[in-house]
PDB file of N, CA and C in Angstrom:
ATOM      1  N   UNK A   1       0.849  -1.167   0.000  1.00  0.00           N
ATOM      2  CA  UNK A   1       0.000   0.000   0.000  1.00  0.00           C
ATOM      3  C   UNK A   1       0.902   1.240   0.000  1.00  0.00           C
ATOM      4  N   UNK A   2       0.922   2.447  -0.778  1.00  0.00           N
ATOM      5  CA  UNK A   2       1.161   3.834  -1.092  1.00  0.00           C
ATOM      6  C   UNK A   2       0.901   4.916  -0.438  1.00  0.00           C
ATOM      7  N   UNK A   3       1.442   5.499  -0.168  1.00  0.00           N
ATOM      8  CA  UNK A   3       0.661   6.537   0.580  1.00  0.00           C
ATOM      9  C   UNK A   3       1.017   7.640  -0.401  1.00  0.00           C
ATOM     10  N   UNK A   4      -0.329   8.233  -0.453  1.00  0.00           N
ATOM     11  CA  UNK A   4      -0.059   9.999  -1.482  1.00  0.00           C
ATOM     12  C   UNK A   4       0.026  10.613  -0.787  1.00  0.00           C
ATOM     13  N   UNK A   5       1.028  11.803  -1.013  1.00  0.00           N
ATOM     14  CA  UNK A   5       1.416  12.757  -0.015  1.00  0.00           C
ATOM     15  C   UNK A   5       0.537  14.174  -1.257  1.00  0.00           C
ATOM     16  N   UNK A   6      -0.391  14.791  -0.677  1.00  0.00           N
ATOM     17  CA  UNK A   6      -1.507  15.776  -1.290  1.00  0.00           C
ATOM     18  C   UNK A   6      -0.663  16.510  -2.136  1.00  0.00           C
ATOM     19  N   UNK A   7      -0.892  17.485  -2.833  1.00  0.00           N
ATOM     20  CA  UNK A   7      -0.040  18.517  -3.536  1.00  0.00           C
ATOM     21  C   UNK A   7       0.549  19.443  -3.014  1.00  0.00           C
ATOM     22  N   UNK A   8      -0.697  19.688  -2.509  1.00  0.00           N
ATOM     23  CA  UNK A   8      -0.652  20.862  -1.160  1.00  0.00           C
ATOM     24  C   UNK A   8       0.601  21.442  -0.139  1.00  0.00           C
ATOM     25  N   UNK A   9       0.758  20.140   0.469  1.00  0.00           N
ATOM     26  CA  UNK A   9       2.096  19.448   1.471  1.00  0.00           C
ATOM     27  C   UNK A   9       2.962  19.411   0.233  1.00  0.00           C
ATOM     28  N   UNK A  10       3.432  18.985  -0.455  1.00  0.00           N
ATOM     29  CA  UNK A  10       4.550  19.250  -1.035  1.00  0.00           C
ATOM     30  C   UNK A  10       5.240  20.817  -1.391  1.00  0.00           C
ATOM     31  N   UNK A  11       3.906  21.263  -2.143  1.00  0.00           N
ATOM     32  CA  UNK A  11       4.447  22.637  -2.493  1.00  0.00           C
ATOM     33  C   UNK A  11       4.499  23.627  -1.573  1.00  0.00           C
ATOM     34  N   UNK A  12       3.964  23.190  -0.315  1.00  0.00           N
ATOM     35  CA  UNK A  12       4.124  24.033   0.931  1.00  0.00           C
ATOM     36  C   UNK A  12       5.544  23.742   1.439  1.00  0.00           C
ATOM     37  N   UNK A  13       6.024  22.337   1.366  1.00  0.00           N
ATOM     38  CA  UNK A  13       7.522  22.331   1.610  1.00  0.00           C
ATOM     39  C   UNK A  13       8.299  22.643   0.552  1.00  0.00           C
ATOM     40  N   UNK A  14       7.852  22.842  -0.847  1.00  0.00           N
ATOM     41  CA  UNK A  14       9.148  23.648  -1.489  1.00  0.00           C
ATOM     42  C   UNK A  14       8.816  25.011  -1.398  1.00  0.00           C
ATOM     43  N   UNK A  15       7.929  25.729  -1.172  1.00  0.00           N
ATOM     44  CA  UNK A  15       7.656  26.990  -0.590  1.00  0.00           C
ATOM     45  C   UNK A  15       8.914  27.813   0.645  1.00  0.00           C
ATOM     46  N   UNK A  16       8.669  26.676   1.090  1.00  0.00           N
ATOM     47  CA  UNK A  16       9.617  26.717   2.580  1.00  0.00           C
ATOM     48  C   UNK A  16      10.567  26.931   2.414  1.00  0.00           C
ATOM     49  N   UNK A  17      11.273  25.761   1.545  1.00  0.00           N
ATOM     50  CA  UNK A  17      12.407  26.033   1.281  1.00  0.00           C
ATOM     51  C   UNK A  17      13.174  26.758   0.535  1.00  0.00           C
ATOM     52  N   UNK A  18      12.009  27.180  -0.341  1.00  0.00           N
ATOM     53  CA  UNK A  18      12.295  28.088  -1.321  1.00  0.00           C
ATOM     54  C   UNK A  18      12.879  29.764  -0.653  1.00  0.00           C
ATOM     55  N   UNK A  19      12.050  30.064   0.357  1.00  0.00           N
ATOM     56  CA  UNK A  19      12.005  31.476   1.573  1.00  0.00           C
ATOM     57  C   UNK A  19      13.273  31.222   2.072  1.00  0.00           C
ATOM     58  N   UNK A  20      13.555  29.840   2.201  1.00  0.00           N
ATOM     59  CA  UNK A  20      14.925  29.922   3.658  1.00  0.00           C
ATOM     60  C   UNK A  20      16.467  30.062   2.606  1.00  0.00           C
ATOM     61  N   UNK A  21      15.981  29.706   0.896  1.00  0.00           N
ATOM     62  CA  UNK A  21      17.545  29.728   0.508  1.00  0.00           C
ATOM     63  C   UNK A  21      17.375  31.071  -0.134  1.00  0.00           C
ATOM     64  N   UNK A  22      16.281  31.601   0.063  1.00  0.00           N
ATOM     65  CA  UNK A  22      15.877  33.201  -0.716  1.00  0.00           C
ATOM     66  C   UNK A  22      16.417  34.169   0.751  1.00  0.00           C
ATOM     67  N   UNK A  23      16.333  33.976   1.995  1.00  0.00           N
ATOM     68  CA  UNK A  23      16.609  34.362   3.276  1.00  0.00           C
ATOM     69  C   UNK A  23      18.016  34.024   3.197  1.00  0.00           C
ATOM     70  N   UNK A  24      18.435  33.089   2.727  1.00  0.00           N
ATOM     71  CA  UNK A  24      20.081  32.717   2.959  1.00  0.00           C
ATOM     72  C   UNK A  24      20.912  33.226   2.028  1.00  0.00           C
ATOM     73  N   UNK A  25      20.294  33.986   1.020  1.00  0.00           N
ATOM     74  CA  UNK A  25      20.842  34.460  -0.057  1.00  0.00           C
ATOM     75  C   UNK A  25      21.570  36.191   0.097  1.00  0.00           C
ATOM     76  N   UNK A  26      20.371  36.658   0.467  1.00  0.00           N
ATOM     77  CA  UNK A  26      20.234  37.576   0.823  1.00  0.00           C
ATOM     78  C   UNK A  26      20.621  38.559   2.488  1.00  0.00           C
ATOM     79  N   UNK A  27      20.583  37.390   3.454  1.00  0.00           N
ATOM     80  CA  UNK A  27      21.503  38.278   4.881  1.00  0.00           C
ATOM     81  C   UNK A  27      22.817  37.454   4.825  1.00  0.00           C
ATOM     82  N   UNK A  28      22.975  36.097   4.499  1.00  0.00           N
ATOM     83  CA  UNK A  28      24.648  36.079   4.653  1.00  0.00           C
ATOM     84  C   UNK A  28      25.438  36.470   3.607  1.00  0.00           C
ATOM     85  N   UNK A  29      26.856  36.983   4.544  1.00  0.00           N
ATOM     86  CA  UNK A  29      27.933  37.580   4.075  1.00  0.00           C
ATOM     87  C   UNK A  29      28.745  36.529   4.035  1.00  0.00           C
ATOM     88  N   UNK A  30      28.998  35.525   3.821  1.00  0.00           N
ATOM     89  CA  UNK A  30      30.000  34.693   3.283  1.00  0.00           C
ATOM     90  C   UNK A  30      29.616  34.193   1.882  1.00  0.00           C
ATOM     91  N   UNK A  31      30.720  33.415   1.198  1.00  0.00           N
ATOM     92  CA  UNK A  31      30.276  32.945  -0.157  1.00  0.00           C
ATOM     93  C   UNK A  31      30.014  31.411  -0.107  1.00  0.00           C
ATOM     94  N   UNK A  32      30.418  30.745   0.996  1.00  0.00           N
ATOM     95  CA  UNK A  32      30.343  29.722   1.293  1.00  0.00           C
ATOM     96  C   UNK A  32      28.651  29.672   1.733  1.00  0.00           C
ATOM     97  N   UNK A  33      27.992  30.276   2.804  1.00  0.00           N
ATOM     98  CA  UNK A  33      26.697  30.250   2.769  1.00  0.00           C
ATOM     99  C   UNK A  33      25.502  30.492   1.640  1.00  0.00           C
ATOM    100  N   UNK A  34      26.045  31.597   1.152  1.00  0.00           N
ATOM    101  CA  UNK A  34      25.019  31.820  -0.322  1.00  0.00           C
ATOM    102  C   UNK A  34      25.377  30.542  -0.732  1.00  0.00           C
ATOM    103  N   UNK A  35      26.017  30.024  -1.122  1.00  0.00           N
ATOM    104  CA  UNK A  35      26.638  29.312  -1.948  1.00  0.00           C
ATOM    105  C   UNK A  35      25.736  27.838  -2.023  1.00  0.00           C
ATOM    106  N   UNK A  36      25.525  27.853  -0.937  1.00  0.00           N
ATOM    107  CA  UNK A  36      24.544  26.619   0.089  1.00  0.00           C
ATOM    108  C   UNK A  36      22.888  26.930  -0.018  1.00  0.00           C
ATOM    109  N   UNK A  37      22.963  28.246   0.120  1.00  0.00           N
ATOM    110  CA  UNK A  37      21.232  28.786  -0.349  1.00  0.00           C
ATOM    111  C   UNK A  37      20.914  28.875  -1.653  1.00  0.00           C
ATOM    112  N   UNK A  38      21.846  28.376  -2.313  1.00  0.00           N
ATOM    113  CA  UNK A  38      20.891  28.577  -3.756  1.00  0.00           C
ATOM    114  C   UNK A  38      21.014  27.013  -4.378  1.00  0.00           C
ATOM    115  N   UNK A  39      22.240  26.279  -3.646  1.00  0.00           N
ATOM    116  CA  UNK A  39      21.763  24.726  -3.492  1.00  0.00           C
ATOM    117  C   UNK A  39      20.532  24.141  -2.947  1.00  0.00           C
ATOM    118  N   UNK A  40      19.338  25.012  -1.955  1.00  0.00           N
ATOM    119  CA  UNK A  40      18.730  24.734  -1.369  1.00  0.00           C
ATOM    120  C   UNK A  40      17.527  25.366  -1.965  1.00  0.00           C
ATOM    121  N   UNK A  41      17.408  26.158  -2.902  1.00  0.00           N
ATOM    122  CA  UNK A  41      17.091  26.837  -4.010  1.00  0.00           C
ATOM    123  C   UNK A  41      16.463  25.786  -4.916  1.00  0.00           C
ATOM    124  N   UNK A  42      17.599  25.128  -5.286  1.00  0.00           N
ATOM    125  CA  UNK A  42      17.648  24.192  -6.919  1.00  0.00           C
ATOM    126  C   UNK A  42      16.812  22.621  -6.063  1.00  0.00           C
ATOM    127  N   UNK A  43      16.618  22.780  -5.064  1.00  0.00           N
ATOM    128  CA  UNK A  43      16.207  21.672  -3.956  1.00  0.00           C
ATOM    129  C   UNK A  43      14.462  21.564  -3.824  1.00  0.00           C
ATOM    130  N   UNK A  44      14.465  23.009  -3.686  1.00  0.00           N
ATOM    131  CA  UNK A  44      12.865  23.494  -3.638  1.00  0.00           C
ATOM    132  C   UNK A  44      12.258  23.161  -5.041  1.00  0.00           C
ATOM    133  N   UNK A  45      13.252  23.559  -6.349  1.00  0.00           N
ATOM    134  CA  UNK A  45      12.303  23.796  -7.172  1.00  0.00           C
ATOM    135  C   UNK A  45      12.363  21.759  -7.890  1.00  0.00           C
ATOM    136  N   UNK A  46      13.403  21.591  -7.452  1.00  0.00           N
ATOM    137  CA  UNK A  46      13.295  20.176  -7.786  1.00  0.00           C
ATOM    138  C   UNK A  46      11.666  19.301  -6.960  1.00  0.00           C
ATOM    139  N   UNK A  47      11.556  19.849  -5.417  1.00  0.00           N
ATOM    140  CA  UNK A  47      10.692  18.899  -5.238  1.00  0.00           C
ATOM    141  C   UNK A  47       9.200  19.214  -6.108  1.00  0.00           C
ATOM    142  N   UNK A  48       9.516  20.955  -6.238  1.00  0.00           N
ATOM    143  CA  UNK A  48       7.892  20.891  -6.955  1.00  0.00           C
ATOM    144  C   UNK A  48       7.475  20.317  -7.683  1.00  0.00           C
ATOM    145  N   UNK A  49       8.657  20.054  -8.920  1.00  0.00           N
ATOM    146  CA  UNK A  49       8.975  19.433 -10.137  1.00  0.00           C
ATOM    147  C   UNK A  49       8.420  17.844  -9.774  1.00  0.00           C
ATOM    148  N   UNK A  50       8.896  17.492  -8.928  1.00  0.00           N
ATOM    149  CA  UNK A  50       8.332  16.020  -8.649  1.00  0.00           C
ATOM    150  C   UNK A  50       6.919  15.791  -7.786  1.00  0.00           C
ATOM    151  N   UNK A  51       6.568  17.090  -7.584  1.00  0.00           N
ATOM    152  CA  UNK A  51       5.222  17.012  -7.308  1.00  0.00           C
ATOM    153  C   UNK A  51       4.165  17.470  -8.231  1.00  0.00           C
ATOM    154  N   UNK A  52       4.476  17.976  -8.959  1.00  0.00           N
ATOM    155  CA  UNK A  52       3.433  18.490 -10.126  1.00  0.00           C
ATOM    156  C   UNK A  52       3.725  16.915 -11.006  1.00  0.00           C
ATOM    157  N   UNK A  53       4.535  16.229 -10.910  1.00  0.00           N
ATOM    158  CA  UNK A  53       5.037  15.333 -12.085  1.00  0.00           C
ATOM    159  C   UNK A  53       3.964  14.130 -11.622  1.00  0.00           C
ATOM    160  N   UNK A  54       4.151  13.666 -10.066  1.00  0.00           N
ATOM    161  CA  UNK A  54       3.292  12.854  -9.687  1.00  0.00           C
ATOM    162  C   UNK A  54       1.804  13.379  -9.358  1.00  0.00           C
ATOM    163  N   UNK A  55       1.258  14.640  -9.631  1.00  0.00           N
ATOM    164  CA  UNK A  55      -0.063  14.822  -9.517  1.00  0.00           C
ATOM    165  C   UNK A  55      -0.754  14.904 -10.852  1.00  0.00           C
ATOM    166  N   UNK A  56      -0.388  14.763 -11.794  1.00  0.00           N
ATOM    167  CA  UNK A  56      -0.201  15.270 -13.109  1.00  0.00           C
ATOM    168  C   UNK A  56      -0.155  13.952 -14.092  1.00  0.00           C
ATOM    169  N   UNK A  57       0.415  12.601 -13.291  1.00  0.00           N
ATOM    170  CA  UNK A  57       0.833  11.386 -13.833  1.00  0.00           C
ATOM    171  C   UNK A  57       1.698  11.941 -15.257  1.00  0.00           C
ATOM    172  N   UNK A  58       2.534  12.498 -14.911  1.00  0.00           N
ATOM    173  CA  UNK A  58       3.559  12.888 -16.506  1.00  0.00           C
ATOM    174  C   UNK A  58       4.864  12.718 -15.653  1.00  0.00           C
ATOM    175  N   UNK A  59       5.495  12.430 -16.855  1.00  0.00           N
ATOM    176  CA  UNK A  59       7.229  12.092 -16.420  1.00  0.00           C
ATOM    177  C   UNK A  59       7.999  13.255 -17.118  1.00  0.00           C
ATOM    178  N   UNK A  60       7.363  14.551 -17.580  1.00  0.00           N
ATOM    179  CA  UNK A  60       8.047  15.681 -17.506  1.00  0.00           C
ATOM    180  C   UNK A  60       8.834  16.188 -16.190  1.00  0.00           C
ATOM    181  N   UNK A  61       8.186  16.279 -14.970  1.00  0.00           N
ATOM    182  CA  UNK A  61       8.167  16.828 -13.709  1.00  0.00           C
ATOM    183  C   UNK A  61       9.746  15.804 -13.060  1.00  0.00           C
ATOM    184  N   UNK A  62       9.971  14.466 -13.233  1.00  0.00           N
ATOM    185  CA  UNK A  62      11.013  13.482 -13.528  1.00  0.00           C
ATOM    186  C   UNK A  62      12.232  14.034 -14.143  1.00  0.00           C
ATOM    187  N   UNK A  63      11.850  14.399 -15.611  1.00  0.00           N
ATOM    188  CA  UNK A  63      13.224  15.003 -16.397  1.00  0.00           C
ATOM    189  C   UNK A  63      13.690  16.379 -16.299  1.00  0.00           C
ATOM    190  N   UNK A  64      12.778  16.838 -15.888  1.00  0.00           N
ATOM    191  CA  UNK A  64      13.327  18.589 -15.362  1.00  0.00           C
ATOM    192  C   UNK A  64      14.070  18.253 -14.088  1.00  0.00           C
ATOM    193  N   UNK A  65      13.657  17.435 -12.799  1.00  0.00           N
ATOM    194  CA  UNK A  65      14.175  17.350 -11.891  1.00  0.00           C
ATOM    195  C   UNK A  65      15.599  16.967 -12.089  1.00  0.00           C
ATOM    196  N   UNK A  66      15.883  16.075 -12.944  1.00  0.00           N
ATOM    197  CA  UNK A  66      17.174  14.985 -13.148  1.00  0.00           C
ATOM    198  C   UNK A  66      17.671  16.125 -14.066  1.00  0.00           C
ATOM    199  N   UNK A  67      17.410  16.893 -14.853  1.00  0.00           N
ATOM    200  CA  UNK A  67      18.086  18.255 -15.713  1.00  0.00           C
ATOM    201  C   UNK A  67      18.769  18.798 -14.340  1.00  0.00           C
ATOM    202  N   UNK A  68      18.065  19.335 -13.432  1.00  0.00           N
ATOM    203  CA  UNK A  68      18.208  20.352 -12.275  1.00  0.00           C
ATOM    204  C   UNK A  68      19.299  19.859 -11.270  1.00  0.00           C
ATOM    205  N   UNK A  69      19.061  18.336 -11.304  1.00  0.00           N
ATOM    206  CA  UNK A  69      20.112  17.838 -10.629  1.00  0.00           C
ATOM    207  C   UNK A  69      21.818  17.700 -11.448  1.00  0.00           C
ATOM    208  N   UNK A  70      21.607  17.288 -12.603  1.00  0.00           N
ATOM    209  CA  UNK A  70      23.079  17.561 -12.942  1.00  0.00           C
ATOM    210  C   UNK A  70      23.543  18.938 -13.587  1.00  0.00           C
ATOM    211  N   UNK A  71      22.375  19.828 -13.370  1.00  0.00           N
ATOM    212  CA  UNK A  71      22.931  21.188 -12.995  1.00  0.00           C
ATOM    213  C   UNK A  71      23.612  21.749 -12.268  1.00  0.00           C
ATOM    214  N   UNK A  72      22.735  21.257 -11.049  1.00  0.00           N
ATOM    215  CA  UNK A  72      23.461  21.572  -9.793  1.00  0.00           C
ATOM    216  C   UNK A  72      24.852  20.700  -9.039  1.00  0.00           C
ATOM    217  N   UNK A  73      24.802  19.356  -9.788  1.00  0.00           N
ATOM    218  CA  UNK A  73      26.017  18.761  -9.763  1.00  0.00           C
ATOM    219  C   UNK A  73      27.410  19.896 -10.360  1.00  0.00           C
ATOM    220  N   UNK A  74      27.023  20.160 -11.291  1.00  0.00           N
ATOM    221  CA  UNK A  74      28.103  21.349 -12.190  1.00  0.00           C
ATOM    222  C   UNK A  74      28.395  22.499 -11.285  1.00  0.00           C
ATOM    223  N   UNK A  75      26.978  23.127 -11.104  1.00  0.00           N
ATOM    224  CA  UNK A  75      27.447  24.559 -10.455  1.00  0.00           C
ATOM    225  C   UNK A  75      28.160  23.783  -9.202  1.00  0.00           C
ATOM    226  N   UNK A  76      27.978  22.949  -8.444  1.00  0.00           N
ATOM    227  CA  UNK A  76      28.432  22.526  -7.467  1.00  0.00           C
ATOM    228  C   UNK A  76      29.901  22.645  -7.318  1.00  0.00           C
ATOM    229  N   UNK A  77      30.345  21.601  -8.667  1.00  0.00           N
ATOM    230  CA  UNK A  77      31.977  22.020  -8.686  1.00  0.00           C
ATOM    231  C   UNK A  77      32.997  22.970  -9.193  1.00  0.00           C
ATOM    232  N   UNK A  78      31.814  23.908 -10.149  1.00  0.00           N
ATOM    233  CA  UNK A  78      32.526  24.689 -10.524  1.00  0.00           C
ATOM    234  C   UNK A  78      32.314  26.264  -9.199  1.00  0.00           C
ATOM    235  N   UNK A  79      31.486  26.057  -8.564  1.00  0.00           N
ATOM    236  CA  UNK A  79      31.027  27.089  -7.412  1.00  0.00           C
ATOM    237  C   UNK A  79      32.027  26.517  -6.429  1.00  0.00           C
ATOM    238  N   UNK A  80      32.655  25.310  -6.040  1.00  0.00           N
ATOM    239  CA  UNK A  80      33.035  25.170  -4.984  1.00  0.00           C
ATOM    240  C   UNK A  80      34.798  25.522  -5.645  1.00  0.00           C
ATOM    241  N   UNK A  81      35.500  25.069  -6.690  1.00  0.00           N
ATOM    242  CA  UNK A  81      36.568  25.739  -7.578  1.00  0.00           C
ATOM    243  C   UNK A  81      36.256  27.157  -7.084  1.00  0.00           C
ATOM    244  N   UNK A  82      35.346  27.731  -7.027  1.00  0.00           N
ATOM    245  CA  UNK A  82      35.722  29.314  -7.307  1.00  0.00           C
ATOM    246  C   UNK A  82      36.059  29.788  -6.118  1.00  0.00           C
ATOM    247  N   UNK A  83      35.430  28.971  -5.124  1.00  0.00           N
ATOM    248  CA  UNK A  83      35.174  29.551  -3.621  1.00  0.00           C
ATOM    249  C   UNK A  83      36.700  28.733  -3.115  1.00  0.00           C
ATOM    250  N   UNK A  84      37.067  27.890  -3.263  1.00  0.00           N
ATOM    251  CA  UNK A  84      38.310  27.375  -2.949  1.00  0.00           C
ATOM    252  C   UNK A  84      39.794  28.705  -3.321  1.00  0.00           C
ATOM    253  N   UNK A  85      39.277  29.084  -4.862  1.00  0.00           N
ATOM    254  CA  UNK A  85      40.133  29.992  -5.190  1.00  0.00           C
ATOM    255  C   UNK A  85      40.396  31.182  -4.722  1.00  0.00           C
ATOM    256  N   UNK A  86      39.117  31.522  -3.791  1.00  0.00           N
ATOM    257  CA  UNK A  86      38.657  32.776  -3.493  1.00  0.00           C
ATOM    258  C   UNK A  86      39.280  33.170  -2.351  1.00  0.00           C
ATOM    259  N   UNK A  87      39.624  31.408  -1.205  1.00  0.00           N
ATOM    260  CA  UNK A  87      40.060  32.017  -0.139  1.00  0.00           C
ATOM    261  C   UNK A  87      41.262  31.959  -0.619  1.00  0.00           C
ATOM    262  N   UNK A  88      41.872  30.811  -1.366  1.00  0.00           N
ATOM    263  CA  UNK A  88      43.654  31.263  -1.793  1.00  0.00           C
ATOM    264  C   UNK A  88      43.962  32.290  -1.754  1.00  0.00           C
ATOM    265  N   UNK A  89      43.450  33.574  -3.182  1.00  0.00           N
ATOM    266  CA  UNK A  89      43.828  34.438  -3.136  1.00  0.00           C
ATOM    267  C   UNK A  89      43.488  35.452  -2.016  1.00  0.00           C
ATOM    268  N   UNK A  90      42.288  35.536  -1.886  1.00  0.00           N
ATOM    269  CA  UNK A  90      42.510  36.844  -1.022  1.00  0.00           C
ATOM    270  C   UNK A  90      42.246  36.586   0.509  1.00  0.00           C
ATOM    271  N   UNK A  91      42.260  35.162   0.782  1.00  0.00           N
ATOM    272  CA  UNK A  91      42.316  34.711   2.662  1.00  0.00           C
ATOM    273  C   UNK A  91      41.392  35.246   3.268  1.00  0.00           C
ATOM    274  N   UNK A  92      39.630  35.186   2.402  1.00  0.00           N
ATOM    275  CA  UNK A  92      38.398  35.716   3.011  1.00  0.00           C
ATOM    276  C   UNK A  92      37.576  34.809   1.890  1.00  0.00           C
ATOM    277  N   UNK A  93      36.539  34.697   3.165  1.00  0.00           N
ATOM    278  CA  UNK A  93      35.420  34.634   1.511  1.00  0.00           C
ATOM    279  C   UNK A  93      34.380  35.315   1.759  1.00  0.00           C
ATOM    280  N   UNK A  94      34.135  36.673   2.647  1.00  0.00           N
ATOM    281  CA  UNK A  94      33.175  37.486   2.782  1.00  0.00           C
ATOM    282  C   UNK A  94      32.785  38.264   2.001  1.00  0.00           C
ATOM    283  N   UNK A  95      31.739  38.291   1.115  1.00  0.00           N
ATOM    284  CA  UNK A  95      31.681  39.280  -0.157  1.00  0.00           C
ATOM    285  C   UNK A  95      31.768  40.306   0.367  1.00  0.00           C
ATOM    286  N   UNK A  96      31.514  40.837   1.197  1.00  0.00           N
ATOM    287  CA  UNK A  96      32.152  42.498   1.492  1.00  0.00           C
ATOM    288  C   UNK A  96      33.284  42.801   0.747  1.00  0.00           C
ATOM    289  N   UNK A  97      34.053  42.097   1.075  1.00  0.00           N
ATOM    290  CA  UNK A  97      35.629  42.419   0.916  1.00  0.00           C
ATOM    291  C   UNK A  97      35.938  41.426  -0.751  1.00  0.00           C
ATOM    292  N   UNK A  98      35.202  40.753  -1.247  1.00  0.00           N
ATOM    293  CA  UNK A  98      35.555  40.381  -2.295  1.00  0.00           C
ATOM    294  C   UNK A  98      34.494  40.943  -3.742  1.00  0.00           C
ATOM    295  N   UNK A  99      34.293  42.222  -3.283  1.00  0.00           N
ATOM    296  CA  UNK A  99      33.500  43.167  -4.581  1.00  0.00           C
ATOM    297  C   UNK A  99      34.118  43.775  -5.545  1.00  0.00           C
ATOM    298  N   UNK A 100      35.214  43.524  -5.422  1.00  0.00           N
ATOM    299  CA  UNK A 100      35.894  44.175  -6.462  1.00  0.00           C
ATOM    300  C   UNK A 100      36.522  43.044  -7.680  1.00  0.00           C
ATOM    301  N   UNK A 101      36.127  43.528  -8.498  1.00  0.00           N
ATOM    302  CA  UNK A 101      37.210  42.749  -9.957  1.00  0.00           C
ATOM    303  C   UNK A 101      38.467  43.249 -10.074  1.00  0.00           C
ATOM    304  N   UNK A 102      39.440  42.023 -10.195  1.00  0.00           N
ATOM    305  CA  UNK A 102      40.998  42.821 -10.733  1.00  0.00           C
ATOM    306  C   UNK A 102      41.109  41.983 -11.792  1.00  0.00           C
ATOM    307  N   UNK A 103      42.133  42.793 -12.867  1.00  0.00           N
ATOM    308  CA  UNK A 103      42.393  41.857 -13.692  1.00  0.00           C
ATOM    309  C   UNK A 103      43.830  40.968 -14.111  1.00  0.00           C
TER     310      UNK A 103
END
């Protein structure tokens, strides 16, 4: 036996989560935290994706999710490369102090 979890409840938890990596985006000052809120971002919109997919009986909601995921596999390593580089060079990763471009 299955249990359906309503639509409702789902999109109320990617709602949620959607506020807390939109909240995490926006008051922290490190790059390491944003960095984490918009992983949590690509998290939210994945579960909707799999909730519209299973209310919907379509396996669109499936392939956007699995798109989103080896998206975020990518930004993952190329975001965590940058942030690795970031403290090399300048021994911070507080965007305050890392607003400037040099070339």
């Amino acid at each position: 036996m299955s249990m359906v979890v309503p639509l409702s409840h789902v999109i109320g938890l990617s709602l949620i989560l959607f506020f807390i990596g939109l909240t995490g985006i926006f008051t922290r000052r490190d790059a390491i935290t944003v960095f984490l809120a918009v992983e949590i971002l690509l998290n939210a919109a994945n579960i909707a994706f799999i909730g519209f997919a299973q209310s919907l009986e379509s396996e669109f909601g499936h392939v956007a999710a699995f798109t989103v995921i080896c998206i975020a596999a990518a930004e993952a390593a190329i975001g965590l490369s940058i942030v690795i580089r970031l403290k090399a060079d300048h021994r911070t990763l507080k965007l305050k102090d890392l607003n400037e471009l040099r070339g």
